[in-house]
ModelCIF file with pLDDT and N, C-alpha, C, O atoms, coordinates in Angstrom:
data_MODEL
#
_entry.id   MODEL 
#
_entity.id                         1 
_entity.type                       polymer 
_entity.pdbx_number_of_molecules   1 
#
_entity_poly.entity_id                      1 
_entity_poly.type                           'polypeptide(L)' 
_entity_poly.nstd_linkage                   no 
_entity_poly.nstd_monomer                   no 
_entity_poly.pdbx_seq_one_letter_code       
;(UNK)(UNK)(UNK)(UNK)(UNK)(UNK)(UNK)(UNK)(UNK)(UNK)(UNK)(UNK)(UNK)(UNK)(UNK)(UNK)
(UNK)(UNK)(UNK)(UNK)(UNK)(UNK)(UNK)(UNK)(UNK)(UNK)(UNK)(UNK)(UNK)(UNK)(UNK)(UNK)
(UNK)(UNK)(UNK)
;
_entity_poly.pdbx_seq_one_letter_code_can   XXXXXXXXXXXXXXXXXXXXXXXXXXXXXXXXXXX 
_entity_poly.pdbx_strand_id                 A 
#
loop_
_entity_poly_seq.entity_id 
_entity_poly_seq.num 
_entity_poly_seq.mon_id 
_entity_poly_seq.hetero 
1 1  UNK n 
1 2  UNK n 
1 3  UNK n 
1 4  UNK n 
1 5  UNK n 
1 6  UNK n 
1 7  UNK n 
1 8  UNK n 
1 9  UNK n 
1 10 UNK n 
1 11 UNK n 
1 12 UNK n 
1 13 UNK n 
1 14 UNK n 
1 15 UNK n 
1 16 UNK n 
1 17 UNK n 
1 18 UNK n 
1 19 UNK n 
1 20 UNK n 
1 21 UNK n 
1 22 UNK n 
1 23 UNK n 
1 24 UNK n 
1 25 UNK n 
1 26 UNK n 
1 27 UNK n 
1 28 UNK n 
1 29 UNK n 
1 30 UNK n 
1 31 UNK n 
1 32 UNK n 
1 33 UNK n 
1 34 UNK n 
1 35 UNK n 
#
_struct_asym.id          A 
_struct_asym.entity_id   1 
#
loop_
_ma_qa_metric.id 
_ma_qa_metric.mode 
_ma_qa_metric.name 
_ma_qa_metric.software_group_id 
_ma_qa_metric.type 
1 global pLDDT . pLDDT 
2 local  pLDDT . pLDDT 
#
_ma_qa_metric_global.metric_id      1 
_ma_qa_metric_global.metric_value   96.54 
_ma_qa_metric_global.model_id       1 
_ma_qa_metric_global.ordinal_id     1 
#
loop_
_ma_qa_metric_local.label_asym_id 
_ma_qa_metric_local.label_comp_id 
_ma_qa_metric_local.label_seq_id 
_ma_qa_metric_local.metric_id 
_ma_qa_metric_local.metric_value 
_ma_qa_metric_local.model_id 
_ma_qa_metric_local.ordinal_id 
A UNK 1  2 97.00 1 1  
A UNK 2  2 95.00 1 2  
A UNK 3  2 95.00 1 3  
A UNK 4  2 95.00 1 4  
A UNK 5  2 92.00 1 5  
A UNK 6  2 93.00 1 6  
A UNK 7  2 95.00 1 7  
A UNK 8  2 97.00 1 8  
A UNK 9  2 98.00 1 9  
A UNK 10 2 98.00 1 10 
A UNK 11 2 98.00 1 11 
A UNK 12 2 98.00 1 12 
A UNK 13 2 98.00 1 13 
A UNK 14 2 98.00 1 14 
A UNK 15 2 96.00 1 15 
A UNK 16 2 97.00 1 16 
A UNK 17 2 97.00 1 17 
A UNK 18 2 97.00 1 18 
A UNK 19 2 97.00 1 19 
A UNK 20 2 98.00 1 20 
A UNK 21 2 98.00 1 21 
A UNK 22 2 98.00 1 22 
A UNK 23 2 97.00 1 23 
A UNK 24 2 95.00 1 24 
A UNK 25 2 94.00 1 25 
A UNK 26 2 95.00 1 26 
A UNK 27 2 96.00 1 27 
A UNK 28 2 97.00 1 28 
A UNK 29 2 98.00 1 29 
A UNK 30 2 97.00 1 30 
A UNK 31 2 97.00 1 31 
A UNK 32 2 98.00 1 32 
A UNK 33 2 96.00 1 33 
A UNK 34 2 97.00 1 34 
A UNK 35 2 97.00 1 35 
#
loop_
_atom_site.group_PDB 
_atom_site.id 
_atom_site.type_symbol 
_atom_site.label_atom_id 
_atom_site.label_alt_id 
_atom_site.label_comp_id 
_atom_site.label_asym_id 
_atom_site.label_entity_id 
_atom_site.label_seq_id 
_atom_site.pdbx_PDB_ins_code 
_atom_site.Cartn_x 
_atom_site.Cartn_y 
_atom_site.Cartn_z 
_atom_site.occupancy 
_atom_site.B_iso_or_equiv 
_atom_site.pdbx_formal_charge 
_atom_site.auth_seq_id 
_atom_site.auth_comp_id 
_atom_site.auth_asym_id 
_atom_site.auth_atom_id 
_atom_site.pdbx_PDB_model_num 
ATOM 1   N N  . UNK A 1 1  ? 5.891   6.196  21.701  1.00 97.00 ? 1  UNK A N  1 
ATOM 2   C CA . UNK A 1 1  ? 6.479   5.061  20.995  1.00 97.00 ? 1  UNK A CA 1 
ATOM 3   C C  . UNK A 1 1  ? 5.565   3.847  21.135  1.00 97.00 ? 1  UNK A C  1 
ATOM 4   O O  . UNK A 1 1  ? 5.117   3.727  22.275  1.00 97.00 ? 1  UNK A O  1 
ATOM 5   N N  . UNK A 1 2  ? 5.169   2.899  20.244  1.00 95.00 ? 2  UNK A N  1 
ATOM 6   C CA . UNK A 1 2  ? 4.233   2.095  19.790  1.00 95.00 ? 2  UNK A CA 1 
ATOM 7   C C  . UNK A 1 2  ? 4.652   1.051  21.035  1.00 95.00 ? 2  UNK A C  1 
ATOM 8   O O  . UNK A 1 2  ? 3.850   0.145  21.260  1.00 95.00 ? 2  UNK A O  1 
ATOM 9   N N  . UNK A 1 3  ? 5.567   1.110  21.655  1.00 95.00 ? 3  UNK A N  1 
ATOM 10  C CA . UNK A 1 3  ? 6.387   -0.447 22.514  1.00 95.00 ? 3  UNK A CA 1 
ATOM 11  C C  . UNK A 1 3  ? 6.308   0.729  23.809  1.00 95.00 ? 3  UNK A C  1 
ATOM 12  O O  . UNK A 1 3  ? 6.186   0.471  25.007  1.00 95.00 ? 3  UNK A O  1 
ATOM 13  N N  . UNK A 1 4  ? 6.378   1.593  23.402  1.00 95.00 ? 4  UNK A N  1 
ATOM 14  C CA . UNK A 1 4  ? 5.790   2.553  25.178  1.00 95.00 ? 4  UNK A CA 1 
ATOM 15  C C  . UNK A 1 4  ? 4.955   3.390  25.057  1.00 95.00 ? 4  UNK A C  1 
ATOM 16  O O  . UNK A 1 4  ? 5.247   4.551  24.770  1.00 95.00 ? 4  UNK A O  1 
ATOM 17  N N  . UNK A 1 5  ? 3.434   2.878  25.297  1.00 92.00 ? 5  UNK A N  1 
ATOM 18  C CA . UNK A 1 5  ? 2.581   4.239  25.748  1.00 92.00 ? 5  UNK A CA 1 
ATOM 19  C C  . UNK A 1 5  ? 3.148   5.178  26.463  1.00 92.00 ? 5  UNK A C  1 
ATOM 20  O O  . UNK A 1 5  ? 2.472   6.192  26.293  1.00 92.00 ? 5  UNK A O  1 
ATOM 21  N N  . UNK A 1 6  ? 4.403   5.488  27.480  1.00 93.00 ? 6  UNK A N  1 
ATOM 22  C CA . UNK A 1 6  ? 4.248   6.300  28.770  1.00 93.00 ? 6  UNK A CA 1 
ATOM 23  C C  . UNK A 1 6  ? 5.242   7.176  28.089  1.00 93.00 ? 6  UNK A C  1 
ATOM 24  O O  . UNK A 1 6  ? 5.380   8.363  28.386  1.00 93.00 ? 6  UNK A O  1 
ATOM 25  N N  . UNK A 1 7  ? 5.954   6.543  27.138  1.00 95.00 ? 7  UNK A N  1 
ATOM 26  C CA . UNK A 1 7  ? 7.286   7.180  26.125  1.00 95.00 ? 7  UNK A CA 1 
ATOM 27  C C  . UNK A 1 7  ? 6.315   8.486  25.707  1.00 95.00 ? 7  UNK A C  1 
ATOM 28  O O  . UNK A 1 7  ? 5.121   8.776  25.786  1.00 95.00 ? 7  UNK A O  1 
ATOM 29  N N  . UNK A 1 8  ? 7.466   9.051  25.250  1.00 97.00 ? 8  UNK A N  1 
ATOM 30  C CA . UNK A 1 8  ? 7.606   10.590 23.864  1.00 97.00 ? 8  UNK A CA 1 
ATOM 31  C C  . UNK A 1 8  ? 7.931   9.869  22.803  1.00 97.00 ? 8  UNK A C  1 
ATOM 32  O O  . UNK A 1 8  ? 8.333   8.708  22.880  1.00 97.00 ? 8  UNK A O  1 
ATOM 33  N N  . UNK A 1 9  ? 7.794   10.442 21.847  1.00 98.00 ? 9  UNK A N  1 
ATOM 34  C CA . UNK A 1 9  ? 8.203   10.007 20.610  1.00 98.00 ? 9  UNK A CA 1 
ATOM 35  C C  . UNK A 1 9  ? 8.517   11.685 19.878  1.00 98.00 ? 9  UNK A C  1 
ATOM 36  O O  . UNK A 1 9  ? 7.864   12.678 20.195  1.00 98.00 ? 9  UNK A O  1 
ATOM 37  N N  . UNK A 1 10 ? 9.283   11.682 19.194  1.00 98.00 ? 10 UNK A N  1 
ATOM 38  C CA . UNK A 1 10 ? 9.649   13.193 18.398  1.00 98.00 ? 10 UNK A CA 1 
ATOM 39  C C  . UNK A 1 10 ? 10.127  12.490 16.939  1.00 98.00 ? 10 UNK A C  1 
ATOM 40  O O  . UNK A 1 10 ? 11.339  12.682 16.840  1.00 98.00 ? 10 UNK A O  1 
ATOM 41  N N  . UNK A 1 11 ? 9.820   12.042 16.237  1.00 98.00 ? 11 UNK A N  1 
ATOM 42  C CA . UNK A 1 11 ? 9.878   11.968 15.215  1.00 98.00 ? 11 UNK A CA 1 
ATOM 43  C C  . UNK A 1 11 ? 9.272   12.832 14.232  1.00 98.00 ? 11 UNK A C  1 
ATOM 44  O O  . UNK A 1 11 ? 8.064   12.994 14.400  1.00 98.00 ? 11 UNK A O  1 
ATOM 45  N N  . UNK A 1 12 ? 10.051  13.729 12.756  1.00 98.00 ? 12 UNK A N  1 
ATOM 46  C CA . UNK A 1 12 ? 8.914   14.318 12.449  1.00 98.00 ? 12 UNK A CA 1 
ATOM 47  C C  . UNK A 1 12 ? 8.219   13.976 11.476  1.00 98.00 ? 12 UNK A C  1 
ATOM 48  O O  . UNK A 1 12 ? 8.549   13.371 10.456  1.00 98.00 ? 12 UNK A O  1 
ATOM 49  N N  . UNK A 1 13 ? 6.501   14.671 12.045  1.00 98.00 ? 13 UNK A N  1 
ATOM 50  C CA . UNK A 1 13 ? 5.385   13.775 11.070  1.00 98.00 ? 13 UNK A CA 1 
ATOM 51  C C  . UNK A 1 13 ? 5.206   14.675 9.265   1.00 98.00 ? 13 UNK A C  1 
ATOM 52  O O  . UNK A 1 13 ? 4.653   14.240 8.255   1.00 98.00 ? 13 UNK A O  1 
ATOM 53  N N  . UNK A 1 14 ? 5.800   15.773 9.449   1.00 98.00 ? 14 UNK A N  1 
ATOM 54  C CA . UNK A 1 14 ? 5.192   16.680 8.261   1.00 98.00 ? 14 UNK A CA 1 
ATOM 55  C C  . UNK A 1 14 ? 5.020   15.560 6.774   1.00 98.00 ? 14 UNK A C  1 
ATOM 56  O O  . UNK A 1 14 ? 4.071   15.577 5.990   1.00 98.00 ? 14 UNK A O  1 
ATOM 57  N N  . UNK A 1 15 ? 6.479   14.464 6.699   1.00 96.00 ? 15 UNK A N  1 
ATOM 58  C CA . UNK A 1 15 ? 5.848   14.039 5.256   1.00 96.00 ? 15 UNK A CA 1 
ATOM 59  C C  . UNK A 1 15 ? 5.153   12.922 5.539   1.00 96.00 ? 15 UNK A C  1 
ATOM 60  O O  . UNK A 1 15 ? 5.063   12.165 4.571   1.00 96.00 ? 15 UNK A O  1 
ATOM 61  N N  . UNK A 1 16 ? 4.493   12.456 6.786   1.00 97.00 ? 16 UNK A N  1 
ATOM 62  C CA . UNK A 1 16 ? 3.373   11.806 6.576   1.00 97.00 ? 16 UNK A CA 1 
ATOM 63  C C  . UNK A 1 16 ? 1.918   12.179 6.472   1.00 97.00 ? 16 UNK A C  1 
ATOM 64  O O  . UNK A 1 16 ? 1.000   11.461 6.075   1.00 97.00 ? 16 UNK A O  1 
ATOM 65  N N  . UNK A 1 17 ? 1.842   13.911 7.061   1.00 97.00 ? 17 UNK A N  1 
ATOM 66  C CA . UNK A 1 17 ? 0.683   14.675 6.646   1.00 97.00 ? 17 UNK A CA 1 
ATOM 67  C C  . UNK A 1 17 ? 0.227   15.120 5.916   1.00 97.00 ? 17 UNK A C  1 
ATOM 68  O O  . UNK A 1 17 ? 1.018   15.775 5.236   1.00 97.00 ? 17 UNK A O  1 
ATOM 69  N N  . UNK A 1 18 ? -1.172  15.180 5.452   1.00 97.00 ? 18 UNK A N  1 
ATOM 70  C CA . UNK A 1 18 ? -1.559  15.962 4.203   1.00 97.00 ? 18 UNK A CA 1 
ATOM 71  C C  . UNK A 1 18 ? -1.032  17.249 4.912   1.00 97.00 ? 18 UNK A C  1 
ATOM 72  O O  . UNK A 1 18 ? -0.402  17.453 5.950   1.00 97.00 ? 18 UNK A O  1 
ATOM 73  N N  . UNK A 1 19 ? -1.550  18.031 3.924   1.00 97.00 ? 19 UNK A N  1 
ATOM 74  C CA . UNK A 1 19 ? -1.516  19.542 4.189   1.00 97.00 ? 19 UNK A CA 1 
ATOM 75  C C  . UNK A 1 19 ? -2.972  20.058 3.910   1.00 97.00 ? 19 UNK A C  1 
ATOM 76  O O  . UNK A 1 19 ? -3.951  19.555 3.358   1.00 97.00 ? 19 UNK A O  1 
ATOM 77  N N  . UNK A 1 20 ? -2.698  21.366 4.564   1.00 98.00 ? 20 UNK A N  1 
ATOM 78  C CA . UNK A 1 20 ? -4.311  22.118 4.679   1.00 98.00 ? 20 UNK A CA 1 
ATOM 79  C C  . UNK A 1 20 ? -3.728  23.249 3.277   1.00 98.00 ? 20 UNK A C  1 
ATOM 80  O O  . UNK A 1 20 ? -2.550  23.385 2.947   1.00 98.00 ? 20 UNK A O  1 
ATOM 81  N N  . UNK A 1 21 ? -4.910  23.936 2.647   1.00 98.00 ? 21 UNK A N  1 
ATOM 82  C CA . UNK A 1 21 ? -4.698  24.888 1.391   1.00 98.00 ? 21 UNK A CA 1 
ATOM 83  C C  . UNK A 1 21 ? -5.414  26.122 1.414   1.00 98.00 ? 21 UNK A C  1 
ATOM 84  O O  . UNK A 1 21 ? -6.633  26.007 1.548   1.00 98.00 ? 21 UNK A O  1 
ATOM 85  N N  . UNK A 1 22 ? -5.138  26.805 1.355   1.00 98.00 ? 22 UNK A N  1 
ATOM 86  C CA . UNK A 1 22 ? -5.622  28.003 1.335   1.00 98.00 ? 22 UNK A CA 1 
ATOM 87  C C  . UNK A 1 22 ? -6.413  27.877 -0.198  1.00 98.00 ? 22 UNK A C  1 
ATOM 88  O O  . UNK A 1 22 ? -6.048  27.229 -1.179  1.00 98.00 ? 22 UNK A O  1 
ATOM 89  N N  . UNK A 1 23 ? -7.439  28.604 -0.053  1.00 97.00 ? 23 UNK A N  1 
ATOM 90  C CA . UNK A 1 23 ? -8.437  28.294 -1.170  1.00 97.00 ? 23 UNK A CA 1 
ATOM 91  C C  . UNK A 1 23 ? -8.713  29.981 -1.738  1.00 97.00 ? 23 UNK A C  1 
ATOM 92  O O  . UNK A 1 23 ? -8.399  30.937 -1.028  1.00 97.00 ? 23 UNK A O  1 
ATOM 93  N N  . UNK A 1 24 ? -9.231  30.118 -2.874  1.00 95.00 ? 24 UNK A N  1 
ATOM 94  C CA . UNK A 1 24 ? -9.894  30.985 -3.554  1.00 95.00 ? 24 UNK A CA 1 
ATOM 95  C C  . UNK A 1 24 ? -11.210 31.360 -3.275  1.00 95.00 ? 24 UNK A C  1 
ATOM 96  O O  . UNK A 1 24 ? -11.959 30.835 -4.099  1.00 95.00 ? 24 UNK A O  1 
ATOM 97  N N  . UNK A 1 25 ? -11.934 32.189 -2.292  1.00 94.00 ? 25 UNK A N  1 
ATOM 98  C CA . UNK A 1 25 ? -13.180 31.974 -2.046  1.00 94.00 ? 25 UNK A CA 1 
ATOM 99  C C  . UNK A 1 25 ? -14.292 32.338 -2.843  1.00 94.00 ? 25 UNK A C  1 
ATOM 100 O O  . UNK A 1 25 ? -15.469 32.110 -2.566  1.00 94.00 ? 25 UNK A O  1 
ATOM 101 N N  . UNK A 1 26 ? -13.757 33.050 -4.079  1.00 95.00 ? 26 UNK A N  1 
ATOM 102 C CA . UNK A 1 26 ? -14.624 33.947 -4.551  1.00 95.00 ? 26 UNK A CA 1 
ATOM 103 C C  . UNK A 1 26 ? -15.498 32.417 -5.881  1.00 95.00 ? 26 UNK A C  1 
ATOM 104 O O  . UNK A 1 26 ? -15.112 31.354 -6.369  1.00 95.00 ? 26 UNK A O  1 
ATOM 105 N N  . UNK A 1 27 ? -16.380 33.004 -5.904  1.00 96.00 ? 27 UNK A N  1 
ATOM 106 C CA . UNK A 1 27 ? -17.182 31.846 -6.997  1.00 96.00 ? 27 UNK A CA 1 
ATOM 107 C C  . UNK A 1 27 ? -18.124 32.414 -7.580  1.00 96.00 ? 27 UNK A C  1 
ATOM 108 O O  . UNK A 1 27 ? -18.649 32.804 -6.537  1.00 96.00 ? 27 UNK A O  1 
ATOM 109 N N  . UNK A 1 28 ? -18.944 32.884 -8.538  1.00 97.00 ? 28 UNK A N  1 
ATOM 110 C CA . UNK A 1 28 ? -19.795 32.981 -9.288  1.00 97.00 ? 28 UNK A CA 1 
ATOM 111 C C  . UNK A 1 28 ? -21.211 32.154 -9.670  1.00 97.00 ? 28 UNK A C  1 
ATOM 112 O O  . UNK A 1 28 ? -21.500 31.643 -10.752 1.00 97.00 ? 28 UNK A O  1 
ATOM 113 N N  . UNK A 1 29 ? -22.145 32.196 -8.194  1.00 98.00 ? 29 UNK A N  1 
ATOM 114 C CA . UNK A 1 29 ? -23.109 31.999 -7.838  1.00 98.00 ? 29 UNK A CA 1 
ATOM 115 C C  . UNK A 1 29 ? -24.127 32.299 -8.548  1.00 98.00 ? 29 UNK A C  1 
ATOM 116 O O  . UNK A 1 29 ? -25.186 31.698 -8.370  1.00 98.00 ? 29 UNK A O  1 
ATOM 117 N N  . UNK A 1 30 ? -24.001 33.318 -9.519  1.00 97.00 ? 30 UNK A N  1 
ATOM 118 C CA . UNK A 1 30 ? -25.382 33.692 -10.462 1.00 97.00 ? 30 UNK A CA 1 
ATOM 119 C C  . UNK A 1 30 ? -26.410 33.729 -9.777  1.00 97.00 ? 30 UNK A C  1 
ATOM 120 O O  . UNK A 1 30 ? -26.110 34.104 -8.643  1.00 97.00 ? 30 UNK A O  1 
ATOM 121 N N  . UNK A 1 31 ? -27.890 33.455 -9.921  1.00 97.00 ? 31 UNK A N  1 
ATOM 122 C CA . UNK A 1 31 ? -29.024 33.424 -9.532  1.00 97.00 ? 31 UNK A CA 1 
ATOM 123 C C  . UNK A 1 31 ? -29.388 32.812 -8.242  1.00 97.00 ? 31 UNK A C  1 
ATOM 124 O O  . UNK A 1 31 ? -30.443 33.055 -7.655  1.00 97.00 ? 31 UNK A O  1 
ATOM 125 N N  . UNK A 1 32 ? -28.211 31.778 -7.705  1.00 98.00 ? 32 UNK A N  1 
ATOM 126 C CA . UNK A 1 32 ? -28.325 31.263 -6.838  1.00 98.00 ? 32 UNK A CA 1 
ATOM 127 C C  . UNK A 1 32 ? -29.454 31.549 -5.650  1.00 98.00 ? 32 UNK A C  1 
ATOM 128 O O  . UNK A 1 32 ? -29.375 32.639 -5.082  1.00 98.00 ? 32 UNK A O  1 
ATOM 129 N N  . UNK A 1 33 ? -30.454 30.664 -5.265  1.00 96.00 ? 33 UNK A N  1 
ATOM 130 C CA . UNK A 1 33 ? -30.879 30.930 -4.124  1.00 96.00 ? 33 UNK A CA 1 
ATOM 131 C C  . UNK A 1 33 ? -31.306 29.960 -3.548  1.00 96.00 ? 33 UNK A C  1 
ATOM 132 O O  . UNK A 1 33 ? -31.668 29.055 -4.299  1.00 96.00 ? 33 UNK A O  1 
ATOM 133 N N  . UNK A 1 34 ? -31.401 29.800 -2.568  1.00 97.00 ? 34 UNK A N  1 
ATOM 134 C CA . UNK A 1 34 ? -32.388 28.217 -1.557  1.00 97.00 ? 34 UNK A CA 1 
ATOM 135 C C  . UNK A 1 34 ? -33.613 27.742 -1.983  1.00 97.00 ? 34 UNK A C  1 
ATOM 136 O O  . UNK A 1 34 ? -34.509 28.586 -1.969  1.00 97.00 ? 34 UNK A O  1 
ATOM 137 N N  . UNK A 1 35 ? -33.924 26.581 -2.374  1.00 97.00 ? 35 UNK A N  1 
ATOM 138 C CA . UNK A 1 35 ? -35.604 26.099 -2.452  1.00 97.00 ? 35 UNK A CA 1 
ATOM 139 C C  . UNK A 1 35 ? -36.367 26.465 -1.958  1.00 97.00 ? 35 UNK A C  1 
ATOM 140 O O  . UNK A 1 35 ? -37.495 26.004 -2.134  1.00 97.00 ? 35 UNK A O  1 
#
């Protein structure tokens, strides 16, 4: 708690967090290669 460092606080944070996403990994690189 902001008025006690030594406090707990349990409030919940989920709708102040983004969220993490699971992604699509696949991509179509073509010719791709390093310089």
């Amino acid at each position: 708690n902001f008025d006690d460092p030594d406090s707990r606080n349990d409030d919940d944070s989920a709708a102040s967090m983004p969220k993490a996403v699971v992604i699509n990994p696949y991509f179509d690189w073509g010719v791709d290669h390093p310089p």
